[in-house]
Protein backbone atom coordinates (compact mmCIF):
# COMPACT_ATOMS: atom_id res chain seq x y z
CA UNK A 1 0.00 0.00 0.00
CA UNK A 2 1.15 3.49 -1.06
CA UNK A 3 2.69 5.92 1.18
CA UNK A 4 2.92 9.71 0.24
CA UNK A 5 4.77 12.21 2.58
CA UNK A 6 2.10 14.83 3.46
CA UNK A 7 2.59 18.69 4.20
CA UNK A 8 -0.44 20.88 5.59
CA UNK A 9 -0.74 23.87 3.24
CA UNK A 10 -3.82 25.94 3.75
CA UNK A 11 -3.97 28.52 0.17
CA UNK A 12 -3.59 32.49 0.02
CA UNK A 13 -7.39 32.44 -0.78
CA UNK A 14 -8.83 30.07 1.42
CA UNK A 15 -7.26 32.20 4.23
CA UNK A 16 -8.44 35.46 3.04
CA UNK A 17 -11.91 34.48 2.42
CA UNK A 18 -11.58 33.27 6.20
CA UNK A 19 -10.60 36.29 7.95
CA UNK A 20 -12.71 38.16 6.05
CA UNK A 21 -16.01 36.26 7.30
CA UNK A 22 -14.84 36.36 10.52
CA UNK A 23 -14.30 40.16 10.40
CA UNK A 24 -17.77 40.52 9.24
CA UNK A 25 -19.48 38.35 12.27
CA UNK A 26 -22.80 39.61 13.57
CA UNK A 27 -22.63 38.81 16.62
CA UNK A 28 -25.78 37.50 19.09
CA UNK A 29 -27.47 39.70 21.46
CA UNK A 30 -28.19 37.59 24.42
CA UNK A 31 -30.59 38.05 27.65
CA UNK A 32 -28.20 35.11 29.08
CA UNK A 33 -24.89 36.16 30.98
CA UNK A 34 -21.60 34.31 30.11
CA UNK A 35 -21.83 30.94 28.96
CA UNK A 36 -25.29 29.74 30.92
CA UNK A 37 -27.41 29.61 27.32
CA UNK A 38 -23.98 28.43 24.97
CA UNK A 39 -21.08 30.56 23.30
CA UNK A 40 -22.18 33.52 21.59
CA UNK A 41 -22.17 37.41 22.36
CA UNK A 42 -18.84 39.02 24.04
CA UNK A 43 -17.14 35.51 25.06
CA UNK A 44 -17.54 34.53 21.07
CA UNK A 45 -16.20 37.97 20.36
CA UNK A 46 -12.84 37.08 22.69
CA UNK A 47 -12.57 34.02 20.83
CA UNK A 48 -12.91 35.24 17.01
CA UNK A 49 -10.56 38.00 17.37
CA UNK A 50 -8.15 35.35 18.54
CA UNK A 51 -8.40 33.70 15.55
CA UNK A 52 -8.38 36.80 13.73
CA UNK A 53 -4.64 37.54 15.21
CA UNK A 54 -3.79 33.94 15.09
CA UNK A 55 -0.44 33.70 13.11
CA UNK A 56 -1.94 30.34 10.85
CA UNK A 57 1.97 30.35 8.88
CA UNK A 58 3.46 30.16 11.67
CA UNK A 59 1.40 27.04 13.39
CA UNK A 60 1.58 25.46 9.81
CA UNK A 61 5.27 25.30 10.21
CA UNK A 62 5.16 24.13 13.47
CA UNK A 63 2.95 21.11 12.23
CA UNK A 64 4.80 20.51 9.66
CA UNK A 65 7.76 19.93 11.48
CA UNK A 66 6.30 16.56 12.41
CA UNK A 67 6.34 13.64 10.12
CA UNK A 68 2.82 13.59 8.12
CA UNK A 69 1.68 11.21 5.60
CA UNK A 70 -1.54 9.68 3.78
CA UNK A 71 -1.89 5.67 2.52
CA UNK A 72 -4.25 4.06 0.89
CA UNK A 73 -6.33 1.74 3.17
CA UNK A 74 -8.85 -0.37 1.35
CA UNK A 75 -9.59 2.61 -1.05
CA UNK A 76 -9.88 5.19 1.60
CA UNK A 77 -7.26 8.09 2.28
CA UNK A 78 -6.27 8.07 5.81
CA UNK A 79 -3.83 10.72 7.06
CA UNK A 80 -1.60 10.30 10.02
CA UNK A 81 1.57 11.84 11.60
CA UNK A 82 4.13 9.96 13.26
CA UNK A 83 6.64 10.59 15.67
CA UNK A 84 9.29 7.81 15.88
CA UNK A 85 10.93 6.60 18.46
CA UNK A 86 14.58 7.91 19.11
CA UNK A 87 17.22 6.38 21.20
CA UNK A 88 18.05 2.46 21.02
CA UNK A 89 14.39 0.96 22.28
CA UNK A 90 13.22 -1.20 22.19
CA UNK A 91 9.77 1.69 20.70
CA UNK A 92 6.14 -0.05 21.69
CA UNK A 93 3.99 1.28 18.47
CA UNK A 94 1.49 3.11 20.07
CA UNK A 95 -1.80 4.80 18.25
CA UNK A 96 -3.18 7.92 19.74
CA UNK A 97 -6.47 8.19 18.86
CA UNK A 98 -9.05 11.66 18.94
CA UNK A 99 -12.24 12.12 19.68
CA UNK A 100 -15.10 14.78 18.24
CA UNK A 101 -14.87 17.87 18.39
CA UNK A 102 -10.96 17.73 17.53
CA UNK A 103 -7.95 16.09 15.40
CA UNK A 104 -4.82 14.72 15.24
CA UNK A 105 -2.79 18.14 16.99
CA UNK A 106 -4.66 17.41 20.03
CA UNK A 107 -1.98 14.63 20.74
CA UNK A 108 1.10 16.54 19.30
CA UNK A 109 2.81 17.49 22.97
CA UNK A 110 1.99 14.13 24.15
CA UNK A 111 3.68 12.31 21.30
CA UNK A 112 6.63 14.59 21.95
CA UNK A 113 6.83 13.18 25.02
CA UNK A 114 6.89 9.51 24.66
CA UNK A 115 9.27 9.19 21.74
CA UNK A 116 12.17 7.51 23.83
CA UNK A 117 9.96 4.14 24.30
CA UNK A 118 7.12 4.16 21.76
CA UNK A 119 6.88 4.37 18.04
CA UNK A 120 3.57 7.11 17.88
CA UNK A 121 1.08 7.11 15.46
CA UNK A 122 -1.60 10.00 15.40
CA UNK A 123 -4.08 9.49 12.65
CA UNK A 124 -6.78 11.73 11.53
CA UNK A 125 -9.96 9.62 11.96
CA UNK A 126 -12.40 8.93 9.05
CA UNK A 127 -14.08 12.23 7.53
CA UNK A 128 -11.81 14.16 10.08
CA UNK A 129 -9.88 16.75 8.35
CA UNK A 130 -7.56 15.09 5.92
CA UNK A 131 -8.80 11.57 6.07
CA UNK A 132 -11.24 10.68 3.65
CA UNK A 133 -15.11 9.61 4.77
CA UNK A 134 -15.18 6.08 4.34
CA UNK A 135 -18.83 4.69 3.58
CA UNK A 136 -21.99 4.77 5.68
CA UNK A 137 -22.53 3.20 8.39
CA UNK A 138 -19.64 5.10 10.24
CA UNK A 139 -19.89 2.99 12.91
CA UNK A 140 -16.80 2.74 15.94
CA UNK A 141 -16.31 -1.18 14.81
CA UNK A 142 -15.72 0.27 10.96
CA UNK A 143 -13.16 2.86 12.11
CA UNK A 144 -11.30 0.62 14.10
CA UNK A 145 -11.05 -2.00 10.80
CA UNK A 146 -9.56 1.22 9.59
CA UNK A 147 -6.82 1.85 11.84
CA UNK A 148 -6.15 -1.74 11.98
CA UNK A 149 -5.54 -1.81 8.22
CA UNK A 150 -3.39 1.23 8.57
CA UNK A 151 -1.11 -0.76 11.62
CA UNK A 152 -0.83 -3.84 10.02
CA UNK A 153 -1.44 -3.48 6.39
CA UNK A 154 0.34 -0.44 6.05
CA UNK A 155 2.57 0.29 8.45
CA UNK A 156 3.40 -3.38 9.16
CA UNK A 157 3.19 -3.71 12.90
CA UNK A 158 2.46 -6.83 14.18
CA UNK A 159 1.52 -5.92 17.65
CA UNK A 160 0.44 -2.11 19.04
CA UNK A 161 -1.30 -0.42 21.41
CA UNK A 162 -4.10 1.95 21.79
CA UNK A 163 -4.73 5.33 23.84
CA UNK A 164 -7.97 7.41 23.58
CA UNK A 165 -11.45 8.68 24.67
CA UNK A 166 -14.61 9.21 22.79
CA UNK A 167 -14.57 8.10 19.30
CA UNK A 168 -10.46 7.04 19.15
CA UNK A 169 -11.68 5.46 22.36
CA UNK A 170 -14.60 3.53 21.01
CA UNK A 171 -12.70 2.55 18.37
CA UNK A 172 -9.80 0.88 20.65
CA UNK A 173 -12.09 -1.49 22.42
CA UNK A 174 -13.54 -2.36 19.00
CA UNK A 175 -9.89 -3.03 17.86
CA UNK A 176 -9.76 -5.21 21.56
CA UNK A 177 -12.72 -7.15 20.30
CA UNK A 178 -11.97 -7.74 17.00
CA UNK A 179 -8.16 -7.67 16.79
CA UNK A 180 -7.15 -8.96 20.36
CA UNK A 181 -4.40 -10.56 19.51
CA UNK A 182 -3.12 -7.85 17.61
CA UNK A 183 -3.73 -5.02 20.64
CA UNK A 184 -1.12 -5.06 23.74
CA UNK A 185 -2.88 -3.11 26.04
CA UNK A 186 -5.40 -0.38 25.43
CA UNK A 187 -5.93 2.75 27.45
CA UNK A 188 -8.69 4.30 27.65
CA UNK A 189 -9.81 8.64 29.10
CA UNK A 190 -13.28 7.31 29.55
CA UNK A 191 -15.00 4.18 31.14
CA UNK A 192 -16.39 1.53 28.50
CA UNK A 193 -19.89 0.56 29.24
CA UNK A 194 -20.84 -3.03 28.33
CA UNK A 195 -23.31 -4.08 25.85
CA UNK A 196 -26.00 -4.79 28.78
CA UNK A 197 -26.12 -1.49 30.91
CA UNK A 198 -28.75 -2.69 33.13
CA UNK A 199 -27.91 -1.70 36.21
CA UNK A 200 -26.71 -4.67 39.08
CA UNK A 201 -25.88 -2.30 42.14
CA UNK A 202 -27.11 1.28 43.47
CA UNK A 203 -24.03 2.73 42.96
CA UNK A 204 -24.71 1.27 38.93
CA UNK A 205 -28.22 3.09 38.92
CA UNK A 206 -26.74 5.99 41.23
CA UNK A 207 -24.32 6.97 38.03
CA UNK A 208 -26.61 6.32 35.48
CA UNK A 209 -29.35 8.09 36.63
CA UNK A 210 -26.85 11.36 37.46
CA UNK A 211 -25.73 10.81 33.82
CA UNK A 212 -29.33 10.74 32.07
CA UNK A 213 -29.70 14.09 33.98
CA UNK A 214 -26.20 15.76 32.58
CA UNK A 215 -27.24 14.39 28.80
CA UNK A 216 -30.23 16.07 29.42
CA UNK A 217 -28.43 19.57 30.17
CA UNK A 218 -25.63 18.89 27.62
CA UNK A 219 -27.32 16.76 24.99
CA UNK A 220 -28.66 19.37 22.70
CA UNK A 221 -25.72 19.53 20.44
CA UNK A 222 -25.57 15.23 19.91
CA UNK A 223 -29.54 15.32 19.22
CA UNK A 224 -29.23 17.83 16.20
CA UNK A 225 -25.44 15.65 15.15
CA UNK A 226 -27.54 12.48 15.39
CA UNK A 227 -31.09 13.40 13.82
CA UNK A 228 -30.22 16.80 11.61
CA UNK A 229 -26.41 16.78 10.68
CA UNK A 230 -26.27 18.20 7.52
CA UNK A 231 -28.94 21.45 8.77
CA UNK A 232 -26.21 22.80 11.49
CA UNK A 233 -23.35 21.66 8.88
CA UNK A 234 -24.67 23.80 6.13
CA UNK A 235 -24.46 26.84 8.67
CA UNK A 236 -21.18 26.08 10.33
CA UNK A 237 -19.71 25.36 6.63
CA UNK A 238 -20.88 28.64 5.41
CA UNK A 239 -20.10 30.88 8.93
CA UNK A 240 -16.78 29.91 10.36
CA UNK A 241 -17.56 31.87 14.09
CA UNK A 242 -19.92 29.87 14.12
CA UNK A 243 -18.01 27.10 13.76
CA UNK A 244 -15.46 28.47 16.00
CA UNK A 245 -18.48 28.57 18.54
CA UNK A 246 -19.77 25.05 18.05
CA UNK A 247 -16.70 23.36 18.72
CA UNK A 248 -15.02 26.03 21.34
CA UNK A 249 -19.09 25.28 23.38
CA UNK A 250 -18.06 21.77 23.81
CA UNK A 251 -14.03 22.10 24.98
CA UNK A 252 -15.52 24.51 27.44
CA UNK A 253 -17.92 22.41 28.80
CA UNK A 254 -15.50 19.01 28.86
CA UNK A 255 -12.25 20.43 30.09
CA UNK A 256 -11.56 20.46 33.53
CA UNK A 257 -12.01 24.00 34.37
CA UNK A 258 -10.97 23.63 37.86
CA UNK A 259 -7.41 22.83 37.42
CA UNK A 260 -7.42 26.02 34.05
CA UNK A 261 -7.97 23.63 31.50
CA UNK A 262 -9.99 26.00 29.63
CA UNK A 263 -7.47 28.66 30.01
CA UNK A 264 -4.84 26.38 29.15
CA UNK A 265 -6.70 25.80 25.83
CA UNK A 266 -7.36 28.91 25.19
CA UNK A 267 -4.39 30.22 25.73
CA UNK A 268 -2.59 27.35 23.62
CA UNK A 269 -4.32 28.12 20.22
CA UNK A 270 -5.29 24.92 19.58
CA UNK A 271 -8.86 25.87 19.15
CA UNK A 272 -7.94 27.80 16.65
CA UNK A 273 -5.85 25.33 14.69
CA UNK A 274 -8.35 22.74 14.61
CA UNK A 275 -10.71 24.86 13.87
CA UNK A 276 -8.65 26.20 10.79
CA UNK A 277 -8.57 22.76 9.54
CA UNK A 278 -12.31 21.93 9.44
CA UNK A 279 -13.01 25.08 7.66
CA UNK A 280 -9.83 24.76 4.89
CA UNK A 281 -10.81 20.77 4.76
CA UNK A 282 -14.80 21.62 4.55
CA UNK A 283 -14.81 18.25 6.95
CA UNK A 284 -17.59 19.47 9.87
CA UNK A 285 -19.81 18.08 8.08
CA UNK A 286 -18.24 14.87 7.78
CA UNK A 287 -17.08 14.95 11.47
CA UNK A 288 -20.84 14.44 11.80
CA UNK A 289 -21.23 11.22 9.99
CA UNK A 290 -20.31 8.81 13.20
CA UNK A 291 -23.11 10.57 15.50
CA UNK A 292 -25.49 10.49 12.32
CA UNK A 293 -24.67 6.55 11.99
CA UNK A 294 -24.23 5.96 16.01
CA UNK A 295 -27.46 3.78 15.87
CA UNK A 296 -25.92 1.54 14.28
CA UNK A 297 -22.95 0.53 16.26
CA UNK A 298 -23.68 -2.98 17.01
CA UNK A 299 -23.75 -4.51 20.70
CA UNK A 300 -20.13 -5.04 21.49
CA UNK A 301 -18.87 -8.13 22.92
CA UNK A 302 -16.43 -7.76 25.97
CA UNK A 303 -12.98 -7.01 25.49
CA UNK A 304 -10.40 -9.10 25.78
CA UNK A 305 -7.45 -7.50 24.85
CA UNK A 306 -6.08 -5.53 28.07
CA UNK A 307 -7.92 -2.63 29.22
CA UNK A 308 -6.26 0.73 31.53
CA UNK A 309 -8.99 3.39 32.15
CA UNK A 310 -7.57 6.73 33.24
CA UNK A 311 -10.57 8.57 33.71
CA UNK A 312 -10.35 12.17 33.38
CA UNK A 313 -12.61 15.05 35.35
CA UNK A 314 -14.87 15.09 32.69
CA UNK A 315 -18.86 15.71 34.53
CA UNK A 316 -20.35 12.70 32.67
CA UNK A 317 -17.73 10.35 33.76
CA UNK A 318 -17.77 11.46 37.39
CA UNK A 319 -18.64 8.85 39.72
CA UNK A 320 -17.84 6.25 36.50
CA UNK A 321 -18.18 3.04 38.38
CA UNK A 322 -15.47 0.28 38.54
CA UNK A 323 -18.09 -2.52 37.76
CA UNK A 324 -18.97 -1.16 34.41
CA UNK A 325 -15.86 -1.26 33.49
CA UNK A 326 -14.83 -4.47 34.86
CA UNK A 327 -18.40 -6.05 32.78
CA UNK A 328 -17.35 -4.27 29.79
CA UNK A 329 -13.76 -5.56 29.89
CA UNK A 330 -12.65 -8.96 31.81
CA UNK A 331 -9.49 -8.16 30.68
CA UNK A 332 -9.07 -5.03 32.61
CA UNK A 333 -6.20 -4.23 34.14
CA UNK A 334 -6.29 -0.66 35.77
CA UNK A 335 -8.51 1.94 37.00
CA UNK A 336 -7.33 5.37 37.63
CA UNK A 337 -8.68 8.23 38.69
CA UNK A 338 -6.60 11.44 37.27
CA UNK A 339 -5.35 13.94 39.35
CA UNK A 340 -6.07 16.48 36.64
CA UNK A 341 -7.95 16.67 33.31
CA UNK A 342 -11.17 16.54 31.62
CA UNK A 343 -12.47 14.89 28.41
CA UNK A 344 -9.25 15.95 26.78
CA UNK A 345 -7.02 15.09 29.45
CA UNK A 346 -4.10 14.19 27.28
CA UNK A 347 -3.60 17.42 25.91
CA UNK A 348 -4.82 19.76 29.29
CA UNK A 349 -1.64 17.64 30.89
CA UNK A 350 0.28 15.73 28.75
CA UNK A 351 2.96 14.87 31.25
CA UNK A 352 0.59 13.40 33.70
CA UNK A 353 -0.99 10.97 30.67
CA UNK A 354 2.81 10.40 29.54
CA UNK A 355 3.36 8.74 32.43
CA UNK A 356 0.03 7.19 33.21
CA UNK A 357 1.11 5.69 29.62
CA UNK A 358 4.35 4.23 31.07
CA UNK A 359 3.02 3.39 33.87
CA UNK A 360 0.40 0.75 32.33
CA UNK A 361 2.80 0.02 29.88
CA UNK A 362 5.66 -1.37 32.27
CA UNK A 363 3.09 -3.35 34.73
CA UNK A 364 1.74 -4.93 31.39
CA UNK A 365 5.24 -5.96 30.89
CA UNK A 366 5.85 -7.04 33.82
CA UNK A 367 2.61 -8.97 34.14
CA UNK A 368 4.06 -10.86 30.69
């Protein structure tokens, strides 16, 4: 299978066109102080005139000083960056894997980190950014037969391992299912639920109910991705604050604002880059295609491959029992509670997942 060196390069025009809509945003007048109703009004404002000063050359260099490519995976284009491992090894290949709303830069400073003992791959997931859409259903089982074909087929690893939350982390206990033998130990930012959530104890129905209630408060944004993705994609594809909003709403809400995530992010610019790569990729709207095609993820069997959760601050995970886990996973191994971090844990602290990765990593080995 083909591989093609890869260089991000967003053109003269797409960039003008860009600051000039966001120069033009009309912004919302809302009765609701700060962010109680969403993003929009004076806190968007902050945020576009980030972007607006946001030196895009300058972060394109910066990505581009890490190894990029794009292969051929059963006639889909997958993009990935890789950061190899230096020194004499022996390097553990390792996939980092994102989640929605983000892409591969989220797991740039981590990779940086583990280069002396693991061989990092960061792919862009299917219909993020520069990876192509690869046929409906987009389920998590289909993405992970992607990234499998891109370990194996293409990069020719016999054996790796997995770290991730939401989809990336959907997608490694798929790969734990299906490709057990294949997966060394997968780690995991948020707790796997198995295919039967019934509830067997009160602290099972305790955190279930307390999450029905936070989907209720925070759901809005899945319910239009699930039921109406390409009416919010046609305005986010046409109004890039917006877009800016829709995806800054959701870091804000899953970071963990008590230890300055959000500041951290903000302050960081990776909104900004990500969000420069949906618009110059047109790829929001297929971002969307997993929650459109959620429905038909099919019941997944317990894993078997071994399992590390290090479960971030993130409010729906809070209170993420042990026994859901352990039903999901009988090959679970750990269950840690991070000092620090929300839904995007790895990037709010990258040194504290870099060596919750080691961690796992050496008491696997030493397990055998």
């Amino acid at each position: 299978m083909a591989i093609d060196e890869f260089h991000v390069h967003v053109p003269d025009g797409v960039l003008t066109d860009l600051r000039a809509r966001l120069a033009r945003t009309h912004y919302l007048r809302s009765p609701r102080p700060g962010w109680t109703g969403g993003l929009g009004g004076d806190e968007l404002r902050v945020l576009v005139d980030g972007w607006l000063a946001f030196d895009w050359r300058a972060e394109e260099e910066r990505l581009n000083a890490v190894e990029q490519y794009t292969a051929d995976v059963d006639g889909h284009r997958v993009h990935f960056a890789r950061v190899r491992g230096t020194g004499d090894g022996p390097h553990r290949p390792l996939l980092l894997l994102h989640g929605w709303p983000s892409a591969y830069v989220e797991y740039l400073p981590l990779a940086a980190l583990l280069s002396d003992a693991f061989d990092v791959v960061i792919p862009s997931l299917p219909g993020f950014v520069y990876s192509e859409a690869i046929e409906p259903p987009l389920t998590r089982r289909a993405i992970a037969e992607v990234l499998h074909g891109l370990m194996t087929g293409v990069l020719g690893f016999e054996r790796y391992a997995t770290f991730g939350g939401d989809i990336g982390g959907g997608a490694s206990t798929w790969l734990g299912v299906d490709h057990a033998a294949s997966v060394v130990g997968l780690q995991l930012l948020s707790g796997p639920f198995p295919a039967d959530e019934t509830p067997q104890s009160d602290e099972e129905r305790g955190y279930l109910a307390a999450l029905d209630e936070y989907d209720r408060l925070d759901g809005g944004y899945s319910e239009i991705m699930l039921t109406r993705p390409d009416t919010i994609a046609a305005a986010l594809a046409d109004s890039p604050a917006g877009l800016l909003a829709w995806i800054a709403d959701k870091w804000h809400d899953w970071v963990d604002r008590a230890n300055g995530g959000w500041e951290r992010v903000v302050d960081s610019g990776v909104l900004y880059t990500i969000a420069t790569l949906y618009w110059a990729t047109d790829s929001i709207g297929t971002s969307f295609q997993q929650y459109f095609d959620y429905g038909q993820n099919p019941p997944r069997p317990p894993i078997t491959a071994p399992v590390g959760v290090y479960l971030g601050q993130e409010p729906g995970f809070s209170g993420f029992p042990r026994s859901l886990a352990e039903r999901a996973a009988p090959g679970l191994r750990e269950f840690v509670q991070a000092p620090a971090g929300g839904h995007f844990a790895a990037f709010e602290h990258p040194e504290r997942a870099a060596e919750a990765i080691r961690g796992f990593h050496s008491r696997l080995r030493e397990d055998g």
